[in-house]
C-alpha atoms as a PDB file:
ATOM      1  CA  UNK A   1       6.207  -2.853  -0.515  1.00  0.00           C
ATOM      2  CA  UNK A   2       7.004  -6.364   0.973  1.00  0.00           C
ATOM      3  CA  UNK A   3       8.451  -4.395   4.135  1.00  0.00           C
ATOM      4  CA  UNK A   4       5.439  -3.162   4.828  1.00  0.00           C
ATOM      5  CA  UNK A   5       4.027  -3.787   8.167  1.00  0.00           C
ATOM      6  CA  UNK A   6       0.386  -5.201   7.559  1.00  0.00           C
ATOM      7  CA  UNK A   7      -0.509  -3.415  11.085  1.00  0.00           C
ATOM      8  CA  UNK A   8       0.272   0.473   9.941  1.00  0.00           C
ATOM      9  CA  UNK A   9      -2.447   2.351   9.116  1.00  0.00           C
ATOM     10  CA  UNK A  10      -3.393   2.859   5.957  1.00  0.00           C
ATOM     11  CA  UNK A  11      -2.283   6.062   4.002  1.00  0.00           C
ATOM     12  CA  UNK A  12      -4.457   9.078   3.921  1.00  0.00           C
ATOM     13  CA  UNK A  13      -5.853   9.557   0.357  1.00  0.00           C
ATOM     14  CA  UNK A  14      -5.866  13.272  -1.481  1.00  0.00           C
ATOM     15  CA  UNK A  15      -8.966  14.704  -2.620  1.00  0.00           C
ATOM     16  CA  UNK A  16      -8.442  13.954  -6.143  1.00  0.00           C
ATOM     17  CA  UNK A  17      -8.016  10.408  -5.307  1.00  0.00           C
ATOM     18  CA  UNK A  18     -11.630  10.747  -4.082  1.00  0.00           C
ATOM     19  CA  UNK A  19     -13.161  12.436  -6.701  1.00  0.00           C
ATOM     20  CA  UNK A  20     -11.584  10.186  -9.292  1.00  0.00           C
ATOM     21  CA  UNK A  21     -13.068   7.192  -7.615  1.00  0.00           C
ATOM     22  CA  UNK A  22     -16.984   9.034  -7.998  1.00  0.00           C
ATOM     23  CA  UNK A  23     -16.111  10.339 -11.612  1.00  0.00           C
ATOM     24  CA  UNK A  24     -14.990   7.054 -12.325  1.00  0.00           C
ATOM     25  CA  UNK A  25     -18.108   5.251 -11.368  1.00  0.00           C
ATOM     26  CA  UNK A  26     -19.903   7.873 -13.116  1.00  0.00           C
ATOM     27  CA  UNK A  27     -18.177   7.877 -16.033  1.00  0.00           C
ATOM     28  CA  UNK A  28     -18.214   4.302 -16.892  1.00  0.00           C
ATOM     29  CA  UNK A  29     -22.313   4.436 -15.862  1.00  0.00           C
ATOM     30  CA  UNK A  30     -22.366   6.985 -18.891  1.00  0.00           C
ATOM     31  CA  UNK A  31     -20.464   5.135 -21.009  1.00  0.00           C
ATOM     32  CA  UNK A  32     -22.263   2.186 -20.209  1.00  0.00           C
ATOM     33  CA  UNK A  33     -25.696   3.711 -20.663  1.00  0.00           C
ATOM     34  CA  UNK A  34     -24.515   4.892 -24.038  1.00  0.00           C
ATOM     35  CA  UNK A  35     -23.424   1.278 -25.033  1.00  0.00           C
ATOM     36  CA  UNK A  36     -20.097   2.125 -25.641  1.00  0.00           C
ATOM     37  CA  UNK A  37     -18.863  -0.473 -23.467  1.00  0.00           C
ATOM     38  CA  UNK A  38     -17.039   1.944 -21.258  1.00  0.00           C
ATOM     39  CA  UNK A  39     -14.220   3.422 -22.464  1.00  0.00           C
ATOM     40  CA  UNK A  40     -10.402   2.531 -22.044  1.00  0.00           C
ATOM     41  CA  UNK A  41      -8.663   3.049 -18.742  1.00  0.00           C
ATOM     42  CA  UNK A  42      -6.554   5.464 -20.283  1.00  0.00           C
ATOM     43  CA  UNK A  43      -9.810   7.529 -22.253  1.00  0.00           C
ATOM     44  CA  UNK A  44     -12.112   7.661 -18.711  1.00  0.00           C
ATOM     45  CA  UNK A  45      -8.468   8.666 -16.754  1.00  0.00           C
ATOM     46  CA  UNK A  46      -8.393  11.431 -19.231  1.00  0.00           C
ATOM     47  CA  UNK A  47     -11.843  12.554 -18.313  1.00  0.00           C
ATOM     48  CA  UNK A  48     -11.667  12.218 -15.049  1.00  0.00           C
ATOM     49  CA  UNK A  49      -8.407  14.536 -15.074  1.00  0.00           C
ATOM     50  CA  UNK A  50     -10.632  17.328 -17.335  1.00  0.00           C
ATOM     51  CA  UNK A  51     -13.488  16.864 -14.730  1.00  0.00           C
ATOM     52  CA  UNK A  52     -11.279  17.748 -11.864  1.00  0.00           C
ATOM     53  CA  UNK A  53     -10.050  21.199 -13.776  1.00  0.00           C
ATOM     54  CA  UNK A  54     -13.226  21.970 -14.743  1.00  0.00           C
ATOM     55  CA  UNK A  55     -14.808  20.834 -11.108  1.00  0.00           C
ATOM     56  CA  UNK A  56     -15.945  24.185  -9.360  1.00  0.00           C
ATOM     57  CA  UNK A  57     -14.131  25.408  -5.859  1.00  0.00           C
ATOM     58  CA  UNK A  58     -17.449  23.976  -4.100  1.00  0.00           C
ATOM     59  CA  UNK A  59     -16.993  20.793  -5.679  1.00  0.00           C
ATOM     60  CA  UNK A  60     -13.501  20.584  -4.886  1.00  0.00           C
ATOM     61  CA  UNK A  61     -14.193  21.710  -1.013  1.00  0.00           C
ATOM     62  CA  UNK A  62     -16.326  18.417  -0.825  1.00  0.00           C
ATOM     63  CA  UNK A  63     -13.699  16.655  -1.693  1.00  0.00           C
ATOM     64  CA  UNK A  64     -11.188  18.422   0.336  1.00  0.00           C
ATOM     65  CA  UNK A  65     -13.416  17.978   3.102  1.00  0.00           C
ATOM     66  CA  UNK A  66     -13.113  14.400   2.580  1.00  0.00           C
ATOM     67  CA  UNK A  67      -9.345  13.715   2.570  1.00  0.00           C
ATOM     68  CA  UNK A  68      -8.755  16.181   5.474  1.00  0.00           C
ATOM     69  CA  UNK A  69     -11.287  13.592   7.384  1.00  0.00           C
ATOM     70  CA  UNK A  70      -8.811  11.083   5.880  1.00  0.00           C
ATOM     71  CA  UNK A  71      -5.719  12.375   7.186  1.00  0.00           C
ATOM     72  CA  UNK A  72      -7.156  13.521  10.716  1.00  0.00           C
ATOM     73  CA  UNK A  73      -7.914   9.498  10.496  1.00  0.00           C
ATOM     74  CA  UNK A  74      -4.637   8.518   9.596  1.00  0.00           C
ATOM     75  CA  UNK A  75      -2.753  10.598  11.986  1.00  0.00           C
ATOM     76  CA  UNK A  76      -4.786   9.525  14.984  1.00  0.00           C
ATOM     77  CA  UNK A  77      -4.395   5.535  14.044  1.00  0.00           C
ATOM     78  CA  UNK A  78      -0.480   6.326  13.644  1.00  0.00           C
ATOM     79  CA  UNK A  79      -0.453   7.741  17.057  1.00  0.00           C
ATOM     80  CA  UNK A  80      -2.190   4.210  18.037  1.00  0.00           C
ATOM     81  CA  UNK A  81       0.224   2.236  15.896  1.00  0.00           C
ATOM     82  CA  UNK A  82       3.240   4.206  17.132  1.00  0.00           C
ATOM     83  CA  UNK A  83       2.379   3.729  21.275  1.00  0.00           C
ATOM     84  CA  UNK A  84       1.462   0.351  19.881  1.00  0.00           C
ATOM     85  CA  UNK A  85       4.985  -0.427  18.422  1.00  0.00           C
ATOM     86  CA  UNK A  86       6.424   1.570  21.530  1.00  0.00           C
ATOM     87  CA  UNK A  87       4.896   0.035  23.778  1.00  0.00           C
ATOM     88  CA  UNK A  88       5.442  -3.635  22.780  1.00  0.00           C
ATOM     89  CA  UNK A  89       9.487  -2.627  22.242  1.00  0.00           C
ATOM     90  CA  UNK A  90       9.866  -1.416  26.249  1.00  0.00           C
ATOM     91  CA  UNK A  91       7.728  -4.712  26.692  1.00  0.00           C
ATOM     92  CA  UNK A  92      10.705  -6.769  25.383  1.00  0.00           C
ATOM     93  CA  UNK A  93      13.421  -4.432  26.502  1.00  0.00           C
ATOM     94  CA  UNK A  94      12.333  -5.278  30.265  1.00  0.00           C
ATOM     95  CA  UNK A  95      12.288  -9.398  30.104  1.00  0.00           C
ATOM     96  CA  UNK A  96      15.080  -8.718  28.343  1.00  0.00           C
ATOM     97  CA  UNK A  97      16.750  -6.783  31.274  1.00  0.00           C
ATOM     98  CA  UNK A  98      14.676  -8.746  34.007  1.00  0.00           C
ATOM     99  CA  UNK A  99      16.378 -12.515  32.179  1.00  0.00           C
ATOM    100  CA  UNK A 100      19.551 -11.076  32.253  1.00  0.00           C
ATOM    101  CA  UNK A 101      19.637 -10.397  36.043  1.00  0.00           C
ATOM    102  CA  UNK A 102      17.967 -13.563  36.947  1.00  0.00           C
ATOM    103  CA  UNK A 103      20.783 -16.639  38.530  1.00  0.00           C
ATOM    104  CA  UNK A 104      21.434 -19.426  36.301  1.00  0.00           C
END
């Protein structure tokens, strides 16, 4: 997004998001072992997506684990950003205020 500010904290990522980033590196390490030249995007996105049905609820808890360590991150850094942001708008709303006042 253009509008983005390039201060805000980064986006918390979902659990699948993390797993698909290890099965990823995994897969292509197999493929590459294999000398298959490792795969298409769209064949090792497949596999990832059957690993992650197949993945056991203790596999998926690890990565749960993760992205709720994610978002506890990203809430506390958009608390930051936000008294950030606020702070630095009453900032300019008082010279603002304290200019007007002042004599010509």
């Amino acid at each position: 997004n253009a509008d983005a500010d390039p201060d805000a904290p980064a986006r918390p990522q979902t659990a699948f998001t993390y797993f698909n980033r290890h099965a990823r590196l995994k897969l292509k390490a197999e493929a590459a072992a294999g000398g298959c030249g490792g795969g298409s995007f769209g064949q090792i996105a497949a596999a990832v997506a059957e690993r992650w049905k197949a993945a056991s609820a203790q596999e998926r808890a690890e990565y749960e684990l993760i992205a709720a360590a994610d978002r506890e991150r990203f809430a506390l850094e958009s608390l930051d950003y936000e008294e950030e942001r606020l702070g630095a708008g009453l900032a300019g709303r008082v010279r603002k205020r304290s200019s007007e006042g002042a004599a010509p």
